[in-house]
PDB file of N, CA and C in Angstrom:
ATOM      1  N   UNK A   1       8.170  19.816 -44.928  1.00  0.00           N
ATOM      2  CA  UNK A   1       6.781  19.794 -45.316  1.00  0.00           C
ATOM      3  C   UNK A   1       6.028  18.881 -44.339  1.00  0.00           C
ATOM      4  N   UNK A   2       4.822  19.310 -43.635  1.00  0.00           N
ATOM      5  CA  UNK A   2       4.445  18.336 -42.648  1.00  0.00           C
ATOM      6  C   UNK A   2       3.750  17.788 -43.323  1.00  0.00           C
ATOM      7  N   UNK A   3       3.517  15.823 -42.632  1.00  0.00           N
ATOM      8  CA  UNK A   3       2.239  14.944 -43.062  1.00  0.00           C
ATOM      9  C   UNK A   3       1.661  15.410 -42.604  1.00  0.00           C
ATOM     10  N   UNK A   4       0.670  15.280 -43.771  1.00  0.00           N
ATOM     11  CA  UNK A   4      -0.844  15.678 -43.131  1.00  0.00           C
ATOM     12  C   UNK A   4      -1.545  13.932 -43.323  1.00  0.00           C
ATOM     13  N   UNK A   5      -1.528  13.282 -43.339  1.00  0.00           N
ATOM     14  CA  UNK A   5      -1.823  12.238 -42.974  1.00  0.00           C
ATOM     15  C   UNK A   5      -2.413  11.975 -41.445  1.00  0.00           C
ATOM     16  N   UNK A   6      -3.733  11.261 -41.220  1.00  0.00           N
ATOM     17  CA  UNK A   6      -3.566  11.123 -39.946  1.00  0.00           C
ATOM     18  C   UNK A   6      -2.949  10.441 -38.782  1.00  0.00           C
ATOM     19  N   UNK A   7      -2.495  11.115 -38.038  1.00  0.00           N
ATOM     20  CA  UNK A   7      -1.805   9.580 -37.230  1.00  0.00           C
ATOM     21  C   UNK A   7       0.034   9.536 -37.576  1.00  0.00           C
ATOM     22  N   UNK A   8       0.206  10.896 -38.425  1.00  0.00           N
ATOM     23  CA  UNK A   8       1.645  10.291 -39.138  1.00  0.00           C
ATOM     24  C   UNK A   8       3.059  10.195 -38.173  1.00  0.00           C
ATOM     25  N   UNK A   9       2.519  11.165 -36.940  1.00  0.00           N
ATOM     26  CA  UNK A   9       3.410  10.947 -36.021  1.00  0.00           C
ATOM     27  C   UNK A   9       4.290   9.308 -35.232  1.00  0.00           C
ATOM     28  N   UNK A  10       2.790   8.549 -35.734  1.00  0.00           N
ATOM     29  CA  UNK A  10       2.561   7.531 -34.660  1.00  0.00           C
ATOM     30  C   UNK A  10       2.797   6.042 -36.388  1.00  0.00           C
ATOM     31  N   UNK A  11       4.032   6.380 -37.326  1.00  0.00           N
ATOM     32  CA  UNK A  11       4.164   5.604 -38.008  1.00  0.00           C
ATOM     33  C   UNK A  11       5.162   4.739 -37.472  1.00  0.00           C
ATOM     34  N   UNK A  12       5.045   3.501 -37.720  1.00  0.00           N
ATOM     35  CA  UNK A  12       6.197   2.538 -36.944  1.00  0.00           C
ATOM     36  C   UNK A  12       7.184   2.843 -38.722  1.00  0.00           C
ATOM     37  N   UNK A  13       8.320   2.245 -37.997  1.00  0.00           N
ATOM     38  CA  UNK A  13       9.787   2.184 -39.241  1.00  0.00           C
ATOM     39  C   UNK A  13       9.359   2.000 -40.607  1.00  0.00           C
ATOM     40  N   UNK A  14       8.630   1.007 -40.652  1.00  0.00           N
ATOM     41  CA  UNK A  14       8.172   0.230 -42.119  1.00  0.00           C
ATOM     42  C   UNK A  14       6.814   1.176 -42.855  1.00  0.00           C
ATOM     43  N   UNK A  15       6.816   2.328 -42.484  1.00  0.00           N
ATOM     44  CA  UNK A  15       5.574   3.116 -42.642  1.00  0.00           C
ATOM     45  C   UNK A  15       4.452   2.670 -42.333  1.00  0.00           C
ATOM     46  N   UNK A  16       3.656   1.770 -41.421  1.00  0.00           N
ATOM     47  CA  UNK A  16       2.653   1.448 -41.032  1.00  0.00           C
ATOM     48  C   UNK A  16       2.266   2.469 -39.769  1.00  0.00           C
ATOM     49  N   UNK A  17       1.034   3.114 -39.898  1.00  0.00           N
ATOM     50  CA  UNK A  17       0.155   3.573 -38.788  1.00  0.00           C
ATOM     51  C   UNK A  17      -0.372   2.204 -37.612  1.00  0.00           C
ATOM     52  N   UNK A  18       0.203   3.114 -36.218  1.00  0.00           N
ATOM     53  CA  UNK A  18      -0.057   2.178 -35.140  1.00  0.00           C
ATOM     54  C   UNK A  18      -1.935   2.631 -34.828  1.00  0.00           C
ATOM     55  N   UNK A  19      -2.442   1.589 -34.205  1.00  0.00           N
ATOM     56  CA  UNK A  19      -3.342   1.787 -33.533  1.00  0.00           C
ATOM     57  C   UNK A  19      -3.265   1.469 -32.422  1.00  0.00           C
ATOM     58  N   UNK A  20      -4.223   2.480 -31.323  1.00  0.00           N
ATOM     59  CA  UNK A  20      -3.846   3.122 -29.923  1.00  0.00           C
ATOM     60  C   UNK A  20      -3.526   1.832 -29.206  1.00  0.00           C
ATOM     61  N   UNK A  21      -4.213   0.606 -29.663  1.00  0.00           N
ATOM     62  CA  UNK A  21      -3.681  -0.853 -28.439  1.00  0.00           C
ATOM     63  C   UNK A  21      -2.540  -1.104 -28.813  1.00  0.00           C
ATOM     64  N   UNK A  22      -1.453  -0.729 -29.997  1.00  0.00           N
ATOM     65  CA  UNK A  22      -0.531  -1.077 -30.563  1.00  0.00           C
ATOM     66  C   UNK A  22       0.474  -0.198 -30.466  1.00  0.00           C
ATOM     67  N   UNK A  23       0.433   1.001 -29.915  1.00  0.00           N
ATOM     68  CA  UNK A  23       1.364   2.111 -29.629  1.00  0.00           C
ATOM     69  C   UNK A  23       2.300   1.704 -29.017  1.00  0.00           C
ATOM     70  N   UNK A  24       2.862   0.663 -27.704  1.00  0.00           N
ATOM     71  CA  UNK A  24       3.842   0.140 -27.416  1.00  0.00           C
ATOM     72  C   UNK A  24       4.623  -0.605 -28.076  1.00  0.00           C
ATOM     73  N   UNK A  25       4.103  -1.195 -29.033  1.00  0.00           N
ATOM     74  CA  UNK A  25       5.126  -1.782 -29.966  1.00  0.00           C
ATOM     75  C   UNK A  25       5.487  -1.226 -31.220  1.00  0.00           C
ATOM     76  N   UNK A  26       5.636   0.554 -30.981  1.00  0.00           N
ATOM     77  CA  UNK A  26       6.450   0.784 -31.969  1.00  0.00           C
ATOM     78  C   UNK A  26       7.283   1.960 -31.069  1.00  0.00           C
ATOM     79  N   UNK A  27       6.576   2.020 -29.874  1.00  0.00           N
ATOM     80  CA  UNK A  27       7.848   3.009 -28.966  1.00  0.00           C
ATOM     81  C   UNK A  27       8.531   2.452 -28.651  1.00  0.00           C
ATOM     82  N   UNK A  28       9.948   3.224 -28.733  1.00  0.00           N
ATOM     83  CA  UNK A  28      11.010   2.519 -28.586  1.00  0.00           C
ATOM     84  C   UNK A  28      11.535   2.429 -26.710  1.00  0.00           C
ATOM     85  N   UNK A  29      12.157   1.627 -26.349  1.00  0.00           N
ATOM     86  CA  UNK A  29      12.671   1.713 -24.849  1.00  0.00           C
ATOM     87  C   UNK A  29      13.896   2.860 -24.414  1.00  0.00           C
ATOM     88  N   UNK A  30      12.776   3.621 -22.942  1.00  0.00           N
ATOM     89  CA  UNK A  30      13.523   4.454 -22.578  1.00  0.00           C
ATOM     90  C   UNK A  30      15.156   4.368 -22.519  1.00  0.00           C
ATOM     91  N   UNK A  31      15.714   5.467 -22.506  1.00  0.00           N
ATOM     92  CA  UNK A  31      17.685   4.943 -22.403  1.00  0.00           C
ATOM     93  C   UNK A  31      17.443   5.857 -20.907  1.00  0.00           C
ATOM     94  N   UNK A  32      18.998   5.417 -20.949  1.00  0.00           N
ATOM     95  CA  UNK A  32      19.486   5.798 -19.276  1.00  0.00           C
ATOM     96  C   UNK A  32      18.971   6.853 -18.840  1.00  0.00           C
ATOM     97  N   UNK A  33      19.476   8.076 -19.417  1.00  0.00           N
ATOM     98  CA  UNK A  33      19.021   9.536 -19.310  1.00  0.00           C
ATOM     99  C   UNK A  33      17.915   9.453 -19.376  1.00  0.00           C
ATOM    100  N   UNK A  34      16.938   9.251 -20.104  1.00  0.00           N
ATOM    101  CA  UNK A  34      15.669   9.337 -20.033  1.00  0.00           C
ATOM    102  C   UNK A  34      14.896   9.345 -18.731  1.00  0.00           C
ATOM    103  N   UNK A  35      15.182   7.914 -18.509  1.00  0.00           N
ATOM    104  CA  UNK A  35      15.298   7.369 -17.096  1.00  0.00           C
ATOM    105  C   UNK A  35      15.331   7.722 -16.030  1.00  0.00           C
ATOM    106  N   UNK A  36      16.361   8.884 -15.780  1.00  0.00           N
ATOM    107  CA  UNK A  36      17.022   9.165 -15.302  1.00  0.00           C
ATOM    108  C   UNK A  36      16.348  10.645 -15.051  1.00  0.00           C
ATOM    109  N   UNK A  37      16.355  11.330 -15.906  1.00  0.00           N
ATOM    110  CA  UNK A  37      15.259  12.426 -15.739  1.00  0.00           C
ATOM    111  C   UNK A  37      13.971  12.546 -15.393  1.00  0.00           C
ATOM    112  N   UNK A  38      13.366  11.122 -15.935  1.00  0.00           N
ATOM    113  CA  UNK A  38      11.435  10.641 -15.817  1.00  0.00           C
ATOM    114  C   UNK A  38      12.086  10.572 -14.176  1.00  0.00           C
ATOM    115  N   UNK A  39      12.891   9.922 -13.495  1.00  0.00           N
ATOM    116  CA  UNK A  39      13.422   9.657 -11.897  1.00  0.00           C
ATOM    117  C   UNK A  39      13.264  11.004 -11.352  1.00  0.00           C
ATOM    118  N   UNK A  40      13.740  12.003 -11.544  1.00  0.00           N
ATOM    119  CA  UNK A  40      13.772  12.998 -10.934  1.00  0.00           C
ATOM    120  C   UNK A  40      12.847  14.153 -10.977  1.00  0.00           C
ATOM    121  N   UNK A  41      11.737  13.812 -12.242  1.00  0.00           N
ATOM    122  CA  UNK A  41      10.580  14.655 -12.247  1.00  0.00           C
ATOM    123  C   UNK A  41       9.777  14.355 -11.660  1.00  0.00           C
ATOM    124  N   UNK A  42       9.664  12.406 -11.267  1.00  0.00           N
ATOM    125  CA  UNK A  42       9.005  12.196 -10.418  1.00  0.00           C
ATOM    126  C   UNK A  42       9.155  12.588  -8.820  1.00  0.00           C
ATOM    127  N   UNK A  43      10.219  12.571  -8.252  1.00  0.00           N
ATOM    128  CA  UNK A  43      10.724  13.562  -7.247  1.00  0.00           C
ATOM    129  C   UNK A  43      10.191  14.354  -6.730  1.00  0.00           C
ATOM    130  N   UNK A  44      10.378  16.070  -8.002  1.00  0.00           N
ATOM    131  CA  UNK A  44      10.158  16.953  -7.921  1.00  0.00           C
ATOM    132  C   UNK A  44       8.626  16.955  -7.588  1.00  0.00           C
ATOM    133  N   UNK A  45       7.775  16.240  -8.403  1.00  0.00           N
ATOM    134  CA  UNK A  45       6.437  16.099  -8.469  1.00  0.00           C
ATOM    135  C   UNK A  45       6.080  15.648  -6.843  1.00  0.00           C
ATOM    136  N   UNK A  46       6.424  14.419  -6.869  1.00  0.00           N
ATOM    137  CA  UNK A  46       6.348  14.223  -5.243  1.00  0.00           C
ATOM    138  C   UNK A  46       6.384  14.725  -4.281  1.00  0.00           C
ATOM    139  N   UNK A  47       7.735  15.624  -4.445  1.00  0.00           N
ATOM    140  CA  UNK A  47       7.607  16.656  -3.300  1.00  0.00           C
ATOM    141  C   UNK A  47       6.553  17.899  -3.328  1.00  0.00           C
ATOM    142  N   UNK A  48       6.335  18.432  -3.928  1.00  0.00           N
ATOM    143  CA  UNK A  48       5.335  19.102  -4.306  1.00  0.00           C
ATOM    144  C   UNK A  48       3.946  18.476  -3.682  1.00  0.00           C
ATOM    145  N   UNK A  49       3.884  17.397  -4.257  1.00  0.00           N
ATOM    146  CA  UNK A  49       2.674  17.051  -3.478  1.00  0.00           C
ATOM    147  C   UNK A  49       2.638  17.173  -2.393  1.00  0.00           C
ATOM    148  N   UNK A  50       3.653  16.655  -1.646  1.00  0.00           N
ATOM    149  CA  UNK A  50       3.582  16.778   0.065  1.00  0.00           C
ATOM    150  C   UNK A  50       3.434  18.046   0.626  1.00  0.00           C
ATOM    151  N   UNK A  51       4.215  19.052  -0.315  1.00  0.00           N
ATOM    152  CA  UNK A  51       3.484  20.451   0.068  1.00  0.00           C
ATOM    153  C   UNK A  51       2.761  20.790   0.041  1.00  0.00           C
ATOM    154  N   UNK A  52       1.314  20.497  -0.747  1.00  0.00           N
ATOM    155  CA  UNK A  52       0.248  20.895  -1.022  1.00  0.00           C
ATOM    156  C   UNK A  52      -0.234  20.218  -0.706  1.00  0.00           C
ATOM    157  N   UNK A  53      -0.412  18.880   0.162  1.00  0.00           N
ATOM    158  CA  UNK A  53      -1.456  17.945   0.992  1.00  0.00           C
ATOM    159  C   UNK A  53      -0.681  18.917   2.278  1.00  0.00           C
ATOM    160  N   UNK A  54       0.277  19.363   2.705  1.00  0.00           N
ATOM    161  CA  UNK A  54       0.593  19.771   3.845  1.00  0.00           C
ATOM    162  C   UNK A  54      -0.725  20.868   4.355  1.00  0.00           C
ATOM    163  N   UNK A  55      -0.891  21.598   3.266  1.00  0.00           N
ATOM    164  CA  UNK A  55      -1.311  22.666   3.338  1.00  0.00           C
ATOM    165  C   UNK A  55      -3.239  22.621   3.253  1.00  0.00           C
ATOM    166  N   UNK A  56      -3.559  20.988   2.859  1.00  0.00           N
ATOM    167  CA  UNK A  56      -4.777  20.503   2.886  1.00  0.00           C
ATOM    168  C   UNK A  56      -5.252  20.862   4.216  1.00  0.00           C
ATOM    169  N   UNK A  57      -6.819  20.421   3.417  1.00  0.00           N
ATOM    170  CA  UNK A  57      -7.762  20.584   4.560  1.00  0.00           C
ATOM    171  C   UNK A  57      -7.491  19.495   5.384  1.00  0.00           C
ATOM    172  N   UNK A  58      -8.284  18.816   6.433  1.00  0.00           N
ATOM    173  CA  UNK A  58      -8.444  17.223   7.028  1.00  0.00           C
ATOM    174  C   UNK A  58      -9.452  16.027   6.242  1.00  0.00           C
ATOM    175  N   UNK A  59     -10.075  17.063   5.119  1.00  0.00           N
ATOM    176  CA  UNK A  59     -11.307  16.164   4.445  1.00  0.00           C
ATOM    177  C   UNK A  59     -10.642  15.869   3.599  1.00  0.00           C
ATOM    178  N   UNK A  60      -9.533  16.714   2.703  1.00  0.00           N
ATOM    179  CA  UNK A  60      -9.246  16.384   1.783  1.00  0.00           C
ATOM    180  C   UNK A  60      -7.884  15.313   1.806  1.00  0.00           C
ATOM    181  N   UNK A  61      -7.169  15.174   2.803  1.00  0.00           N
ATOM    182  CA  UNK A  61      -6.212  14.301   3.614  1.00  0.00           C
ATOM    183  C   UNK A  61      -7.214  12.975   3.566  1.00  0.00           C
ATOM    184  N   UNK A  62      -8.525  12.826   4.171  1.00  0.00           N
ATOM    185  CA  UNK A  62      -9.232  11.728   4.220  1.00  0.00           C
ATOM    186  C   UNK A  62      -9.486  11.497   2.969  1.00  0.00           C
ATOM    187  N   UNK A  63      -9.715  11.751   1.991  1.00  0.00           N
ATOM    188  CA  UNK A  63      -9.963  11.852   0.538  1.00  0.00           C
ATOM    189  C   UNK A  63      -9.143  11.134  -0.151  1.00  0.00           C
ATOM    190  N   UNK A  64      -7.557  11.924   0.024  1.00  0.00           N
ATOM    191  CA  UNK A  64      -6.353  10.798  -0.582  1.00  0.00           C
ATOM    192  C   UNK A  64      -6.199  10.004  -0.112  1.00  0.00           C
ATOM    193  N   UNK A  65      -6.270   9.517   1.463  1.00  0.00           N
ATOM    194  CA  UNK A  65      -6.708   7.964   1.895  1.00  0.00           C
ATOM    195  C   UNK A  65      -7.529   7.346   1.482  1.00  0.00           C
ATOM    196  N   UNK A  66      -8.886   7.830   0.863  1.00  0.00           N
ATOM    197  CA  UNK A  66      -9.956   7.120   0.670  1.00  0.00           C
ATOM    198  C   UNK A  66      -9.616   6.270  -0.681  1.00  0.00           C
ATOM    199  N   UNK A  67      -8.929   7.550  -1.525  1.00  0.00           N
ATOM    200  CA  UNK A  67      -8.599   7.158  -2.600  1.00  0.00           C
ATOM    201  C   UNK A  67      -7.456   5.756  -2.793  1.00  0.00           C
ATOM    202  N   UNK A  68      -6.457   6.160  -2.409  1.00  0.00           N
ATOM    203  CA  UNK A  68      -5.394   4.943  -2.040  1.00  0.00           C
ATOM    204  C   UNK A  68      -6.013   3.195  -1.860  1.00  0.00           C
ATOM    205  N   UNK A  69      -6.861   3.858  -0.773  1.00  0.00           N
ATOM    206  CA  UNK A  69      -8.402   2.401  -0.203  1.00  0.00           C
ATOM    207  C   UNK A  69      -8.602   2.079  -1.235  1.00  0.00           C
ATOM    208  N   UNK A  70      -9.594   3.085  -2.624  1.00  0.00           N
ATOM    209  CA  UNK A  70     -10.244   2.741  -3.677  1.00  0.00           C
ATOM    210  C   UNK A  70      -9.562   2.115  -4.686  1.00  0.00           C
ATOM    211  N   UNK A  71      -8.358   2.445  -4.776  1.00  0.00           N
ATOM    212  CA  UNK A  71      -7.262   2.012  -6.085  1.00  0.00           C
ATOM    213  C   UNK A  71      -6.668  -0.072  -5.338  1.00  0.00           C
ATOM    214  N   UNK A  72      -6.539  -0.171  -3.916  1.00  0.00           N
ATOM    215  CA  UNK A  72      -6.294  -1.390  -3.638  1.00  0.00           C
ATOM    216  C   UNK A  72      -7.230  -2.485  -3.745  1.00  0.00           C
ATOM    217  N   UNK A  73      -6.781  -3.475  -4.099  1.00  0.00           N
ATOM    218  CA  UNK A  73      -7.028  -5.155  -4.366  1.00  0.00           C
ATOM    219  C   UNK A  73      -8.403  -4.843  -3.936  1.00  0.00           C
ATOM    220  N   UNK A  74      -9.793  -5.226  -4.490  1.00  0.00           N
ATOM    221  CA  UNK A  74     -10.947  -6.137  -3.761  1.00  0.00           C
ATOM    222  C   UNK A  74     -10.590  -7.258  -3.623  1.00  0.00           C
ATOM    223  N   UNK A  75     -11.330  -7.926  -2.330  1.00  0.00           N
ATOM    224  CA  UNK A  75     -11.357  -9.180  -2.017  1.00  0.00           C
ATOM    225  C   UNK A  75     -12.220 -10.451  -3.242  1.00  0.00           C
ATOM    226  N   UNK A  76     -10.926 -11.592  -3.995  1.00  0.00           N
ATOM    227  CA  UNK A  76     -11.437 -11.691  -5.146  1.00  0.00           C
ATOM    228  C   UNK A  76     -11.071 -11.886  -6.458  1.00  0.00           C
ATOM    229  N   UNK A  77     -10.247 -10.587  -6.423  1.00  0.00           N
ATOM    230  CA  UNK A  77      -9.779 -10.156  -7.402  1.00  0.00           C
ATOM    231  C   UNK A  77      -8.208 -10.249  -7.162  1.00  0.00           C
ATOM    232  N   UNK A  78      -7.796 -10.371  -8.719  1.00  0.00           N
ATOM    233  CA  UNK A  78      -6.547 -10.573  -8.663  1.00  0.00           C
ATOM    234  C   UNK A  78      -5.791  -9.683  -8.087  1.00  0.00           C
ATOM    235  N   UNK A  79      -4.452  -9.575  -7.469  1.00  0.00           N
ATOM    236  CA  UNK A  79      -3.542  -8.493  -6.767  1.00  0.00           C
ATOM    237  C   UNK A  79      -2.775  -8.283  -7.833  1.00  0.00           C
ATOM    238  N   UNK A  80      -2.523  -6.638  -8.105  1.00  0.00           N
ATOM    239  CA  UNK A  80      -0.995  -6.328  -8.967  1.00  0.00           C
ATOM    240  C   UNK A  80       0.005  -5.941  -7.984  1.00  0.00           C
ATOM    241  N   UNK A  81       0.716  -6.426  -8.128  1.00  0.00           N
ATOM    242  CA  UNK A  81       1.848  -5.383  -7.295  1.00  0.00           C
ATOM    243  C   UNK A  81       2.366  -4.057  -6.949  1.00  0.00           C
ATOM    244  N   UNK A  82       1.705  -3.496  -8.360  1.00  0.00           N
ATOM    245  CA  UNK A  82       2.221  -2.260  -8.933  1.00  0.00           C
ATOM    246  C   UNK A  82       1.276  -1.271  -8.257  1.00  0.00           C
ATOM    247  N   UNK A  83      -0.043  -1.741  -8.276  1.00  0.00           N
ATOM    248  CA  UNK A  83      -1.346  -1.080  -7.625  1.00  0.00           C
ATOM    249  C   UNK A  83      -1.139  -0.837  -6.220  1.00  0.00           C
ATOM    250  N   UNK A  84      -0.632  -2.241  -5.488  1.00  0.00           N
ATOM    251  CA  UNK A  84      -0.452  -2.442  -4.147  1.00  0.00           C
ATOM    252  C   UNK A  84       0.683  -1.093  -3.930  1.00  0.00           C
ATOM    253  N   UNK A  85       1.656  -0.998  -4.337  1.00  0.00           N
ATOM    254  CA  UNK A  85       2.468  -0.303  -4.145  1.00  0.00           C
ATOM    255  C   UNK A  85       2.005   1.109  -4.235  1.00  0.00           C
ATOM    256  N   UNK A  86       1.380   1.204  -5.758  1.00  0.00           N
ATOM    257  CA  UNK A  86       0.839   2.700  -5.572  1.00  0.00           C
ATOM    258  C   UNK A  86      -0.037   3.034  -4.428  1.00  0.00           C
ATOM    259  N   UNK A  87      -1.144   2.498  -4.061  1.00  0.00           N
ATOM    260  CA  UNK A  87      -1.288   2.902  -2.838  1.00  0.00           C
ATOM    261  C   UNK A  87      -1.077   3.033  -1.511  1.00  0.00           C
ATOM    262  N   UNK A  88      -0.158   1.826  -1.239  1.00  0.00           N
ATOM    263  CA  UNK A  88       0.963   2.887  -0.215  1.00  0.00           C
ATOM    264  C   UNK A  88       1.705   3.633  -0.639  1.00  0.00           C
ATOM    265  N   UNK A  89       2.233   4.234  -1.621  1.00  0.00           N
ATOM    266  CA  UNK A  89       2.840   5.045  -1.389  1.00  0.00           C
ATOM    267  C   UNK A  89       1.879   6.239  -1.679  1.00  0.00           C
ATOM    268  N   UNK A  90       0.720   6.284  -2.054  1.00  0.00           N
ATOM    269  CA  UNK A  90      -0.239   7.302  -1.591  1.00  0.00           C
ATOM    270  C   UNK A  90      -0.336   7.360  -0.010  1.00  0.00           C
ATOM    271  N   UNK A  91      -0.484   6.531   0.775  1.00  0.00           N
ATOM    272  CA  UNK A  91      -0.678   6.853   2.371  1.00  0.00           C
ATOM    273  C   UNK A  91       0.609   7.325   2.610  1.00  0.00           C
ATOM    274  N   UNK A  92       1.778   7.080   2.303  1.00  0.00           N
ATOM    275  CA  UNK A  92       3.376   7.704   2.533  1.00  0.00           C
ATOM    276  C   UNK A  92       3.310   9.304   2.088  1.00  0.00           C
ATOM    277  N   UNK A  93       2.577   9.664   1.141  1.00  0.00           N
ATOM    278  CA  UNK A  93       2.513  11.004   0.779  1.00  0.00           C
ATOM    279  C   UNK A  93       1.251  11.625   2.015  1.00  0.00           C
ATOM    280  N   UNK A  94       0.578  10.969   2.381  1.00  0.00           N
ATOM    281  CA  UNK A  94      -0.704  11.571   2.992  1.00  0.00           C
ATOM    282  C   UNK A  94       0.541  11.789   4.350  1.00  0.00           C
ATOM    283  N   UNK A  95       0.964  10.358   4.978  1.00  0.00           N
ATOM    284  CA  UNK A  95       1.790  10.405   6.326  1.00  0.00           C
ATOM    285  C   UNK A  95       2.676  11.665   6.164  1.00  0.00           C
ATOM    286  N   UNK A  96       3.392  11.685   5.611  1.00  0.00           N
ATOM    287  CA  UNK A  96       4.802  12.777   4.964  1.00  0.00           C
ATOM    288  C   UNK A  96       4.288  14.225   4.954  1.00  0.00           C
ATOM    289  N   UNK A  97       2.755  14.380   4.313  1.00  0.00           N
ATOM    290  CA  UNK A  97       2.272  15.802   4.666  1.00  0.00           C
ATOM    291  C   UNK A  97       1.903  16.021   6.230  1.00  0.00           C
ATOM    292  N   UNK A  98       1.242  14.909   6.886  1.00  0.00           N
ATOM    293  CA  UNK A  98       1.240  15.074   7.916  1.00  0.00           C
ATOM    294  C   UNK A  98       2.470  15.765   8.989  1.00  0.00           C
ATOM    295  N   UNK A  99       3.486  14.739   8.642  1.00  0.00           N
ATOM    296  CA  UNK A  99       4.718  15.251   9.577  1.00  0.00           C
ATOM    297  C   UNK A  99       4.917  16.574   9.298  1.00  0.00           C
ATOM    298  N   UNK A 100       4.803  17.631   7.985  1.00  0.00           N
ATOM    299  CA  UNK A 100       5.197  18.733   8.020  1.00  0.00           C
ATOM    300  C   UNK A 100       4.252  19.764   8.505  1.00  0.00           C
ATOM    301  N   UNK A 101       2.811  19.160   8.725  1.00  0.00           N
ATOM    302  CA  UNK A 101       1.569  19.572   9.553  1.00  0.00           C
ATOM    303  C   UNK A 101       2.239  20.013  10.788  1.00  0.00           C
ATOM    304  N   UNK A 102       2.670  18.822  11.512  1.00  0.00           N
ATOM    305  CA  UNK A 102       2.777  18.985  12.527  1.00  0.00           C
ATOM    306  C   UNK A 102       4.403  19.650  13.244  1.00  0.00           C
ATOM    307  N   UNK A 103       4.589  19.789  12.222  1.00  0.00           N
ATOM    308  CA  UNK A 103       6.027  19.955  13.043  1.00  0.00           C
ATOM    309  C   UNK A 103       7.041  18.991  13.316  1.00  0.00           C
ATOM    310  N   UNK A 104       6.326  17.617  12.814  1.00  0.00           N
ATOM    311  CA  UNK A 104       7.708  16.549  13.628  1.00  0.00           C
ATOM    312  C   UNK A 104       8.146  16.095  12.271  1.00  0.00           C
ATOM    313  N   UNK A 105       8.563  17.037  10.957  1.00  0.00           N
ATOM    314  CA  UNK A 105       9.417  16.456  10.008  1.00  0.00           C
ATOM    315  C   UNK A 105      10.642  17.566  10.545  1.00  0.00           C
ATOM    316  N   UNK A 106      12.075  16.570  10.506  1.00  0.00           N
ATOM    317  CA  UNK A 106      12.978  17.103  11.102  1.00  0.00           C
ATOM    318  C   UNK A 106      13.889  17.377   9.204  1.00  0.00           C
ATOM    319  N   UNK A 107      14.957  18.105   9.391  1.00  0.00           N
ATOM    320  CA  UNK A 107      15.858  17.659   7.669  1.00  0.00           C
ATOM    321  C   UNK A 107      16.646  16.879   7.737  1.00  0.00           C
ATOM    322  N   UNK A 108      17.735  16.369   6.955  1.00  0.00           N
ATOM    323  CA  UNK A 108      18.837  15.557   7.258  1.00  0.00           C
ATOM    324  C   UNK A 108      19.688  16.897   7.523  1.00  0.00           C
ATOM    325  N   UNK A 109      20.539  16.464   8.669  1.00  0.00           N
ATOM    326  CA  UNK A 109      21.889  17.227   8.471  1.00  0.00           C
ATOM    327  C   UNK A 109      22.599  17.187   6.981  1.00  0.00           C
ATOM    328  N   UNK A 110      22.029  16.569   6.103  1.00  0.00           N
ATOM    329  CA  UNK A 110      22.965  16.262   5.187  1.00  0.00           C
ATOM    330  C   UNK A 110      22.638  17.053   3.866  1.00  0.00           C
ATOM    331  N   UNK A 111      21.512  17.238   4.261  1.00  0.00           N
ATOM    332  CA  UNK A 111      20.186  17.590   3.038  1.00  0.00           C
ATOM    333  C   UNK A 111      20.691  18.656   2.251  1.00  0.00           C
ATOM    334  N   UNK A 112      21.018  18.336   1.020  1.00  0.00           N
ATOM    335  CA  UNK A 112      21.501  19.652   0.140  1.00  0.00           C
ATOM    336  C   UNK A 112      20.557  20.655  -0.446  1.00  0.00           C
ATOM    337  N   UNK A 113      20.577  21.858   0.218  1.00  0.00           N
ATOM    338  CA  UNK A 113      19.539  23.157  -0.253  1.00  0.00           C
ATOM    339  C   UNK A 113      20.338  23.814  -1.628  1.00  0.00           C
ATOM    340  N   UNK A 114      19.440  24.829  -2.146  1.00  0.00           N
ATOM    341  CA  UNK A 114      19.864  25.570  -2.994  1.00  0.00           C
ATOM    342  C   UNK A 114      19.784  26.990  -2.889  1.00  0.00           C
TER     343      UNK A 114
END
């Protein structure tokens, strides 16, 4: 029989309804597998992207740089790490489409196809 209650999805153990600033403290921590899969969808996702910035325009290549720019530190303001990182590794996805632009992404000899 479903709750129809609102929110009943989002009951912590003791039957209390979370509210949305409080939703982390009743999800529980990812396990290995989880982990482990969220790892490899991110991957898949990734690569994908590089195919489809490959296949970008040059404005829109300047765009995800611009963006990367927009998401890093102002002068000022506190630094996250996490931010810093995400946007290089936005310019690593912009660089990475590039190389397959051009021709100078080589494979590994090692590289397992399917």
């Amino acid at each position: 029989m479903p709750d129809n209650q609102p929110n009943s999805r989002f009951r912590s153990p003791e039957g209390q309804t979370a509210s949305d600033d409080k939703m982390t403290d009743i999800n529980p921590p990812l396990r290995d597998a989880e982990l482990v899969q969220l790892r490899v969808r991110v991957i898949a996702l990734e690569n994908i992207v590089i195919a489809l910035l490959a296949q970008s325009s040059e404005r829109q290549l300047e765009l995800a740089r611009e963006m990367a720019g927009h998401i890093s530190p102002r002068p000022g303001f506190t630094t996250h790490p996490v931010t810093v990182h995400a946007a290089a590794e936005m310019n690593s996805l912009v660089k990475r489409a590039s190389a397959f632009r051009s021709g100078d992404y080589l494979p590994r000899d090692d590289a397992q196809t399917e």
